[in-house]
PDB file of N, CA and C in Angstrom:
ATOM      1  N   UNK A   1       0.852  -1.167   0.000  1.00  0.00           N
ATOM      2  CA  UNK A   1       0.000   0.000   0.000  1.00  0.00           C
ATOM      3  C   UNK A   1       0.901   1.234   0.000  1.00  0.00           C
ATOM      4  N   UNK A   2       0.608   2.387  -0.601  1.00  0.00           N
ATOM      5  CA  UNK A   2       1.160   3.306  -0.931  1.00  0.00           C
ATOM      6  C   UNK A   2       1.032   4.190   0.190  1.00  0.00           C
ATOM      7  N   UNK A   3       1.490   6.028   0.396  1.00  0.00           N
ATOM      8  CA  UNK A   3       1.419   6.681   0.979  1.00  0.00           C
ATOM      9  C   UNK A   3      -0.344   7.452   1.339  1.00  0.00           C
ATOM     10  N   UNK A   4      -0.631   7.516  -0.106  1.00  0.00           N
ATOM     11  CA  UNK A   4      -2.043   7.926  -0.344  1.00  0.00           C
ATOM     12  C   UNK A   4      -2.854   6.863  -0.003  1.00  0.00           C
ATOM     13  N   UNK A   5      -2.811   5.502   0.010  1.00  0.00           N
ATOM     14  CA  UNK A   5      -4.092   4.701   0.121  1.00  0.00           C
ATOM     15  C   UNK A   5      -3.667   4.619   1.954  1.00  0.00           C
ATOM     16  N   UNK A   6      -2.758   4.511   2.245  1.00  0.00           N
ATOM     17  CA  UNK A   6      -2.517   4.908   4.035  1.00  0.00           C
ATOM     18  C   UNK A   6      -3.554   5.645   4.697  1.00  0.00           C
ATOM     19  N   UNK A   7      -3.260   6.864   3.493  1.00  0.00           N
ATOM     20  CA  UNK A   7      -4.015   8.236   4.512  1.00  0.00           C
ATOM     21  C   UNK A   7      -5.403   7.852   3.866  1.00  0.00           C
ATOM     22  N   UNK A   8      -5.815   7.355   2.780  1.00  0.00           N
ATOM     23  CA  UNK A   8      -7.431   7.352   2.451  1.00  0.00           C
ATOM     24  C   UNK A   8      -7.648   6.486   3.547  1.00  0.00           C
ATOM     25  N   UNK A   9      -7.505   5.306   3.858  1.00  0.00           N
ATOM     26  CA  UNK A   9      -7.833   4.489   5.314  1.00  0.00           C
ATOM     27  C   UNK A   9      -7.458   4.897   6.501  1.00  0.00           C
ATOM     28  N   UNK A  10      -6.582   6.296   6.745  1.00  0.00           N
ATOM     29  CA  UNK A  10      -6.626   6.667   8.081  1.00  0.00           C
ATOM     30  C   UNK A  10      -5.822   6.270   8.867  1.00  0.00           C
ATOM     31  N   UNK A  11      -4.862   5.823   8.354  1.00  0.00           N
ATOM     32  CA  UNK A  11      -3.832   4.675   8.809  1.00  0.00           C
ATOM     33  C   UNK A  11      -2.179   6.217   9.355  1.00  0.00           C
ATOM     34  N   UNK A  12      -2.271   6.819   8.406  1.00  0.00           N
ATOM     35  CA  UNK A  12      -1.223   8.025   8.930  1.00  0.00           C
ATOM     36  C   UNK A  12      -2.082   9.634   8.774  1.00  0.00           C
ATOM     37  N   UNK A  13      -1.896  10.243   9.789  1.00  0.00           N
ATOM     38  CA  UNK A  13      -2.356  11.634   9.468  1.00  0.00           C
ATOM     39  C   UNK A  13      -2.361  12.847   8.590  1.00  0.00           C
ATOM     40  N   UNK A  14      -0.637  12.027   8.131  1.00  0.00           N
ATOM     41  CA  UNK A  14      -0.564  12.603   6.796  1.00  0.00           C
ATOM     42  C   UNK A  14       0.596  12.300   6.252  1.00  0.00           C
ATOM     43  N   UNK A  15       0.322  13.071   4.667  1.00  0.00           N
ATOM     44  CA  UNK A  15       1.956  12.821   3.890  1.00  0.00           C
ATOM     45  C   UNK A  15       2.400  13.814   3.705  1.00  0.00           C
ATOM     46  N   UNK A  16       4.048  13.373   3.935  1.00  0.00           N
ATOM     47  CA  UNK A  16       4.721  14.580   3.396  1.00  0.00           C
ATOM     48  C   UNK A  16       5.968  14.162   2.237  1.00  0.00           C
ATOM     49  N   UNK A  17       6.400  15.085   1.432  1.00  0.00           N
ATOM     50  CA  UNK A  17       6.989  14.159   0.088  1.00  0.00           C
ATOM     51  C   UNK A  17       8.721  13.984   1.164  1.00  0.00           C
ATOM     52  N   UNK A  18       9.358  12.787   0.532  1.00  0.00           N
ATOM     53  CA  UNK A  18      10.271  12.095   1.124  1.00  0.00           C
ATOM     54  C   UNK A  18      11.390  13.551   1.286  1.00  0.00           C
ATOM     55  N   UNK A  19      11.800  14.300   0.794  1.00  0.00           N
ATOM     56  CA  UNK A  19      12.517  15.435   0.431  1.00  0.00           C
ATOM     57  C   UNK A  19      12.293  16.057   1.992  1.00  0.00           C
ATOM     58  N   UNK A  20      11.129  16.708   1.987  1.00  0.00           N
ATOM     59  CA  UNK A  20      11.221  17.169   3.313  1.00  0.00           C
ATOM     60  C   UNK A  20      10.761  16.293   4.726  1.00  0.00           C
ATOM     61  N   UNK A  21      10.800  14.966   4.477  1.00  0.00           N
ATOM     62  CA  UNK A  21      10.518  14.208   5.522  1.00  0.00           C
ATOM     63  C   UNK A  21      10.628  14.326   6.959  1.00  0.00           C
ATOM     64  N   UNK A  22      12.373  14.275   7.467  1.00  0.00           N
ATOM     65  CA  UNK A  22      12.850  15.225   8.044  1.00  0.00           C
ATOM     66  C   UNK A  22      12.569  16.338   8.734  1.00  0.00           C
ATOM     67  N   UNK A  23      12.822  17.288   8.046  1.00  0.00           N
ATOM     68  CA  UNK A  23      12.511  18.639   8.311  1.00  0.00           C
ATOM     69  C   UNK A  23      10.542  18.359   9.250  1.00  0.00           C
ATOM     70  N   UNK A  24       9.687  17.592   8.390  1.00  0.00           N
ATOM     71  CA  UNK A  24       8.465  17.941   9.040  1.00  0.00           C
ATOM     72  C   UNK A  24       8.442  16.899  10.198  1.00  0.00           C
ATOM     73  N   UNK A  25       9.264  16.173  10.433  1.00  0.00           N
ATOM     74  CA  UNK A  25       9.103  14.765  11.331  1.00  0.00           C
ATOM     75  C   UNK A  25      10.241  16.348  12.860  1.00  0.00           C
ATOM     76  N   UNK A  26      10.634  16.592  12.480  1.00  0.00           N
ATOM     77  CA  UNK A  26      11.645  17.578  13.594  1.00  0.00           C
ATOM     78  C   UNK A  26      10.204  18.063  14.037  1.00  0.00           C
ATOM     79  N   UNK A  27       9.921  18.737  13.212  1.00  0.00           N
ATOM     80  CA  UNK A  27       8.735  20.051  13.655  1.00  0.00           C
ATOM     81  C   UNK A  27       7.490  19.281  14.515  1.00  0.00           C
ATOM     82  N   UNK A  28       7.069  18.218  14.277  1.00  0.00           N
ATOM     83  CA  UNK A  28       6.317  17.658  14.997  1.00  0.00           C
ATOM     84  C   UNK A  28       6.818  17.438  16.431  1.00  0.00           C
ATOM     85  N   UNK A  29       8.187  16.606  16.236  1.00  0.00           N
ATOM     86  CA  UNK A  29       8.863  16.166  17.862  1.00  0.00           C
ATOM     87  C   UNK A  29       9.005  17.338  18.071  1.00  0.00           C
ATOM     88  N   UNK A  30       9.460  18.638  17.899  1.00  0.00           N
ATOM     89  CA  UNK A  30       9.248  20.024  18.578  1.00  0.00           C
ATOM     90  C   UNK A  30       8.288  20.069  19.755  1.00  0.00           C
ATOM     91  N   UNK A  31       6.981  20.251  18.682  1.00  0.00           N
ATOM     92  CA  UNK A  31       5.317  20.323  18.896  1.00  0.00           C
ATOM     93  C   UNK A  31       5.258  19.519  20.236  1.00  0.00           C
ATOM     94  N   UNK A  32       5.521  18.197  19.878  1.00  0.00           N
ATOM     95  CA  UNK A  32       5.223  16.966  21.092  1.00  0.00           C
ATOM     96  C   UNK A  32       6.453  17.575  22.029  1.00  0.00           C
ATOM     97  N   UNK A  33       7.006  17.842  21.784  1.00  0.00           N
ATOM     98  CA  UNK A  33       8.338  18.237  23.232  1.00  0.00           C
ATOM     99  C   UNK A  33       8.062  19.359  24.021  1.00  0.00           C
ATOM    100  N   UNK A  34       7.199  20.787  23.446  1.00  0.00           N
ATOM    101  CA  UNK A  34       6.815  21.577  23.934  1.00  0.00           C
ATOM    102  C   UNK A  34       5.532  21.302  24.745  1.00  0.00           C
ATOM    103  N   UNK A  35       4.734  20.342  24.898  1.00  0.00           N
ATOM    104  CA  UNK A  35       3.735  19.871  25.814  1.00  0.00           C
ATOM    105  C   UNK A  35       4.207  19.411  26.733  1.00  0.00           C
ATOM    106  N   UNK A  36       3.510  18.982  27.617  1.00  0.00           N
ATOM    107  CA  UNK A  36       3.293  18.602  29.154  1.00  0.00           C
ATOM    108  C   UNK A  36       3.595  17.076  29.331  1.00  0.00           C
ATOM    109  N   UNK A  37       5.081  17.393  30.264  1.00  0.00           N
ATOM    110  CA  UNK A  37       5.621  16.243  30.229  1.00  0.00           C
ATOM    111  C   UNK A  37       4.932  15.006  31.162  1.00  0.00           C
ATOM    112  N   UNK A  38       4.354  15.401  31.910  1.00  0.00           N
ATOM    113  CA  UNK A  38       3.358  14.108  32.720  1.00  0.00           C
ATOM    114  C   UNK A  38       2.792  14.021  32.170  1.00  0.00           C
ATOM    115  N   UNK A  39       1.749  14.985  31.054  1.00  0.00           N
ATOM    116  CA  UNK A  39       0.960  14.375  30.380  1.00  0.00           C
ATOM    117  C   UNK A  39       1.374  13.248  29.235  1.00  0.00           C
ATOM    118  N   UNK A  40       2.792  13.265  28.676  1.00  0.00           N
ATOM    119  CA  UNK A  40       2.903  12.631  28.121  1.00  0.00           C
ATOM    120  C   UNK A  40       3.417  11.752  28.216  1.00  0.00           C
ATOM    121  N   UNK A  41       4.261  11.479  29.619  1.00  0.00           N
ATOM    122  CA  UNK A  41       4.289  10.305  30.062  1.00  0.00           C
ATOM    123  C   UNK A  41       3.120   9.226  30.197  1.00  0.00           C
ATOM    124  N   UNK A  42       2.319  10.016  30.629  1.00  0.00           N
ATOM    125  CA  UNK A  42       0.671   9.154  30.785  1.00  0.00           C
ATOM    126  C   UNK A  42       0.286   8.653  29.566  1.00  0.00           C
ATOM    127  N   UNK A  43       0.389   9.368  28.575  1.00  0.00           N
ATOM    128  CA  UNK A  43      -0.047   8.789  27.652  1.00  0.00           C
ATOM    129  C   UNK A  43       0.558   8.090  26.822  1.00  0.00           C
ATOM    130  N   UNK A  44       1.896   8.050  26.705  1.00  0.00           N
ATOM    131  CA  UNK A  44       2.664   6.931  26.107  1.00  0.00           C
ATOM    132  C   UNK A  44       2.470   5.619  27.065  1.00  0.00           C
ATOM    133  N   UNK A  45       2.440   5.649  28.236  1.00  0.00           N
ATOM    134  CA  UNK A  45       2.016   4.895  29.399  1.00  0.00           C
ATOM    135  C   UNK A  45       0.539   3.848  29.240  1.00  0.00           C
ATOM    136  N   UNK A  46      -0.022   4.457  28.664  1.00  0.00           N
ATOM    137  CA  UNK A  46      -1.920   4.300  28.257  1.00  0.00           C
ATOM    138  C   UNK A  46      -1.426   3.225  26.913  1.00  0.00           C
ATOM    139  N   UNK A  47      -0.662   3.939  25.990  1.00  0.00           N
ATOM    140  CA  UNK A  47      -0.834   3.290  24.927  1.00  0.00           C
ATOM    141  C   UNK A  47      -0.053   1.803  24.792  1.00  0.00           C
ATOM    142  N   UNK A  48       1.363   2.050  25.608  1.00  0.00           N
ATOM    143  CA  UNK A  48       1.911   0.310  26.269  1.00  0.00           C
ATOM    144  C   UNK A  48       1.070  -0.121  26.634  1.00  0.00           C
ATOM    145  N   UNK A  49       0.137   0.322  27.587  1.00  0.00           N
ATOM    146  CA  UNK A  49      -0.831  -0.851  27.899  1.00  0.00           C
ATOM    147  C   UNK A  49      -1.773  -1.399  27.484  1.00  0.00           C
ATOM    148  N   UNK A  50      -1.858  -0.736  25.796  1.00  0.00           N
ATOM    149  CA  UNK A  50      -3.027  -1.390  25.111  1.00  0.00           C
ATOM    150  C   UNK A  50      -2.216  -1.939  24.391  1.00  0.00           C
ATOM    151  N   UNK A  51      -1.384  -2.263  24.838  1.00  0.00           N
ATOM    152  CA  UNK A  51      -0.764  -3.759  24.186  1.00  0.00           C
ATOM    153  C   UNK A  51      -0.580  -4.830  24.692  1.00  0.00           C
ATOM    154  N   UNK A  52      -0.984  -4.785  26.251  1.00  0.00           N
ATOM    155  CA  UNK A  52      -0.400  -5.887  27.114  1.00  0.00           C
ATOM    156  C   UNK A  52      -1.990  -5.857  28.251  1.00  0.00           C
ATOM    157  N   UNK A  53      -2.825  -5.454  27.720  1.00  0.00           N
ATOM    158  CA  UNK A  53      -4.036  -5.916  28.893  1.00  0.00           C
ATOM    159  C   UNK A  53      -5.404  -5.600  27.891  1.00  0.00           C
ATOM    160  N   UNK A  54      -6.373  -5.574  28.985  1.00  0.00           N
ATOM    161  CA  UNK A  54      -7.742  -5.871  28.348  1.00  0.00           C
ATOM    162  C   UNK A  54      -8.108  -4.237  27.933  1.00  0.00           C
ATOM    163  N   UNK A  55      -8.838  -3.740  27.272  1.00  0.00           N
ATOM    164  CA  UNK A  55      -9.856  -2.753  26.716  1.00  0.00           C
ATOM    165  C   UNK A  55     -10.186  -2.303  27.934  1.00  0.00           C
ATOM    166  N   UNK A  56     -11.277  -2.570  28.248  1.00  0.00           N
ATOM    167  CA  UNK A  56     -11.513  -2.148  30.235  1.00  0.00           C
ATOM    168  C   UNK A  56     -10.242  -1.694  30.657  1.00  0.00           C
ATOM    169  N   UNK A  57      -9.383  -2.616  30.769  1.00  0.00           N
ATOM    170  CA  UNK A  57      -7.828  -2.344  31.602  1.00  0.00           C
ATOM    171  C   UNK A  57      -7.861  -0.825  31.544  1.00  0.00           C
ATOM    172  N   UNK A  58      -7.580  -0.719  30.288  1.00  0.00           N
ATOM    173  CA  UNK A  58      -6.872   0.859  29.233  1.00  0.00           C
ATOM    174  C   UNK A  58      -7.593   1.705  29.931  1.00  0.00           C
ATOM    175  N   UNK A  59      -9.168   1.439  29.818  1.00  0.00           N
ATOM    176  CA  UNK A  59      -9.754   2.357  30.272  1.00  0.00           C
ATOM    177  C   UNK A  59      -9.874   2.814  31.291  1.00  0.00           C
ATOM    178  N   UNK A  60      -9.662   2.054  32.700  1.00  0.00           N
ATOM    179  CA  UNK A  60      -9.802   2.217  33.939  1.00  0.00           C
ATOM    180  C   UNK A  60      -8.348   3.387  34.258  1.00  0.00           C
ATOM    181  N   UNK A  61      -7.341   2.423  33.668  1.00  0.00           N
ATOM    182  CA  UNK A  61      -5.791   3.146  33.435  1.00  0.00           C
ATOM    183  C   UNK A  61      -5.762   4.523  33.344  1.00  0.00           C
ATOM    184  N   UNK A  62      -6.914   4.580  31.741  1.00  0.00           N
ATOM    185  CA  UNK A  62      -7.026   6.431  31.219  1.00  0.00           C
ATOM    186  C   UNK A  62      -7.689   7.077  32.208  1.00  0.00           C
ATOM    187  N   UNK A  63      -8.846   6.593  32.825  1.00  0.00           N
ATOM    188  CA  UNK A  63      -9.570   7.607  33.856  1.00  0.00           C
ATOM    189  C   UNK A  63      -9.145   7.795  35.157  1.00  0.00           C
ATOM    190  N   UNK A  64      -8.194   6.937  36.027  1.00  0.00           N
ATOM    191  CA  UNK A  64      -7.219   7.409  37.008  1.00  0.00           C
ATOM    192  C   UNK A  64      -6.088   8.401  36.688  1.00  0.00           C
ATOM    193  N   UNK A  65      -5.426   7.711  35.781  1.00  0.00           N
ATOM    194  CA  UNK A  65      -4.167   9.246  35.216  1.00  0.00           C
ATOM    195  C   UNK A  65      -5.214  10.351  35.124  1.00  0.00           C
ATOM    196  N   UNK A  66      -6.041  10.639  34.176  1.00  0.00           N
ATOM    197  CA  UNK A  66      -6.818  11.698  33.597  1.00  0.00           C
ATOM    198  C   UNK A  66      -7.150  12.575  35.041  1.00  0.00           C
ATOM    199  N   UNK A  67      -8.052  11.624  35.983  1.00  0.00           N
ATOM    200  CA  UNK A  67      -8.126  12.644  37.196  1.00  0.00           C
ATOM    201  C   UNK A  67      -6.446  13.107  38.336  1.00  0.00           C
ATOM    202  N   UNK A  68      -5.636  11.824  37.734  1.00  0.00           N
ATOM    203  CA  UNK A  68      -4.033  12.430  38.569  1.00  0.00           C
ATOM    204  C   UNK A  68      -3.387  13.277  37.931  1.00  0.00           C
ATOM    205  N   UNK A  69      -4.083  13.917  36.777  1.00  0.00           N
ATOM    206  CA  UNK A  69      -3.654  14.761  36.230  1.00  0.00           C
ATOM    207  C   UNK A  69      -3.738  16.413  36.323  1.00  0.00           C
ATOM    208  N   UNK A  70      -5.223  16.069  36.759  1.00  0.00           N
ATOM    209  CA  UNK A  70      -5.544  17.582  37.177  1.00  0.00           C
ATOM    210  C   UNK A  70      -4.921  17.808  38.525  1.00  0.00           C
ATOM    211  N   UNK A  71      -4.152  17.371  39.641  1.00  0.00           N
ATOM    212  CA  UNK A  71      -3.050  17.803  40.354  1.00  0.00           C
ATOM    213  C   UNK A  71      -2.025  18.495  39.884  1.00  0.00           C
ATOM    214  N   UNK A  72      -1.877  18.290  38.606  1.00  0.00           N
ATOM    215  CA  UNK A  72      -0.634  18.273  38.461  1.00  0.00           C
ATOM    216  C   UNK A  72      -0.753  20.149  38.049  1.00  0.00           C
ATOM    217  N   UNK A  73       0.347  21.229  37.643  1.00  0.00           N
ATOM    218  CA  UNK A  73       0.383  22.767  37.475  1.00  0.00           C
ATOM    219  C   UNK A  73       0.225  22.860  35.867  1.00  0.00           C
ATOM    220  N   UNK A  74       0.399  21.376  35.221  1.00  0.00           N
ATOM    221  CA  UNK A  74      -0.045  21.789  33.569  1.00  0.00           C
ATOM    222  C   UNK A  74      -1.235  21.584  33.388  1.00  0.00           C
ATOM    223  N   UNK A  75      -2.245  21.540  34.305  1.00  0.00           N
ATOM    224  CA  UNK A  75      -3.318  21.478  34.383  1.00  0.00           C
ATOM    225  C   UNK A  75      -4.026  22.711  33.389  1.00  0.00           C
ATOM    226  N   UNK A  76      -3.873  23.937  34.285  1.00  0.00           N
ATOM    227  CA  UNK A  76      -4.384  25.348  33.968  1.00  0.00           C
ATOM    228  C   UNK A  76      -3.673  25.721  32.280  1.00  0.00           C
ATOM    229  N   UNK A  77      -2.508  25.496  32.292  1.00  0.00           N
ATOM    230  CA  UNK A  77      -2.083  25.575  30.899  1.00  0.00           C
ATOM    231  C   UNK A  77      -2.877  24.613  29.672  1.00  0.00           C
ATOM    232  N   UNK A  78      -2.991  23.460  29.967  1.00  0.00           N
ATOM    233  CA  UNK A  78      -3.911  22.686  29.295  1.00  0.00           C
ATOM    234  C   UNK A  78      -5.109  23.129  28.930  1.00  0.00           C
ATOM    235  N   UNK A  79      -5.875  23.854  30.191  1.00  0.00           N
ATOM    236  CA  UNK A  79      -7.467  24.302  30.095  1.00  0.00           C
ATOM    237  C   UNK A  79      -7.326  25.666  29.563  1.00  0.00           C
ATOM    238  N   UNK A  80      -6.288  26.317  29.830  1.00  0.00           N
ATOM    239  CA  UNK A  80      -6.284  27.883  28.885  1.00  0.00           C
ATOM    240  C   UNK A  80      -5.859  27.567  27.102  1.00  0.00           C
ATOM    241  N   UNK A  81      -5.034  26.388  26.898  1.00  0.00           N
ATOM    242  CA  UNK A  81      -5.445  25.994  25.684  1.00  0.00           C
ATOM    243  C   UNK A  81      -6.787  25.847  25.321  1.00  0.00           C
ATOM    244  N   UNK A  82      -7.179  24.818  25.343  1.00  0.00           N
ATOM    245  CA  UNK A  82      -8.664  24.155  25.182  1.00  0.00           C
ATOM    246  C   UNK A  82     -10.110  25.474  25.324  1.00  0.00           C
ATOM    247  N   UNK A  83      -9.559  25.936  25.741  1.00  0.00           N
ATOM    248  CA  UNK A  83     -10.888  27.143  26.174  1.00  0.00           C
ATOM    249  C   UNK A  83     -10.085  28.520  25.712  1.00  0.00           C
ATOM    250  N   UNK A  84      -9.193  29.119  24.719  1.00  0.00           N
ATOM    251  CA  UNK A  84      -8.896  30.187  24.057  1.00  0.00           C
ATOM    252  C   UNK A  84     -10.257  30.949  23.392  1.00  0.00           C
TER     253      UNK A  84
END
């Protein structure tokens, strides 16, 4: 399967031509590096475990972090995103 029949099934978010591959794969890990590092511990955390337990599991998993999250001070930064 090609790059285009990927993204028609949803399979990658997107393409970019091989030339600037690179360059747009940096700019993303930027993006992801400038967010909230517990948050993204949690969620790389969430997604190991939907490899190694049940559906339920994941879910119980996501809704404890999700509320140990709002402890945390990237809380308010998160919600002043989301609500601009």
């Amino acid at each position: 399967m090609d790059a285009g029949g990927s993204r028609a099934l949803r399979l990658v978010a997107r393409v970019v031509p091989t030339a600037s591959l690179m360059e747009e794969a940096i700019k993303v890990a930027e993006t992801i590096a400038a967010l909230s590092q517990p948050s993204l511990i949690a969620a790389k955390e969430a997604v190991n475990r939907s490899f190694e337990t049940s559906l339920a599991e994941v879910v119980r998993f996501e809704r404890r972090v999700f509320h140990a999250l709002f402890a945390t001070k990237d809380r308010k930064v998160g919600h002043d995103r989301v609500h601009r």
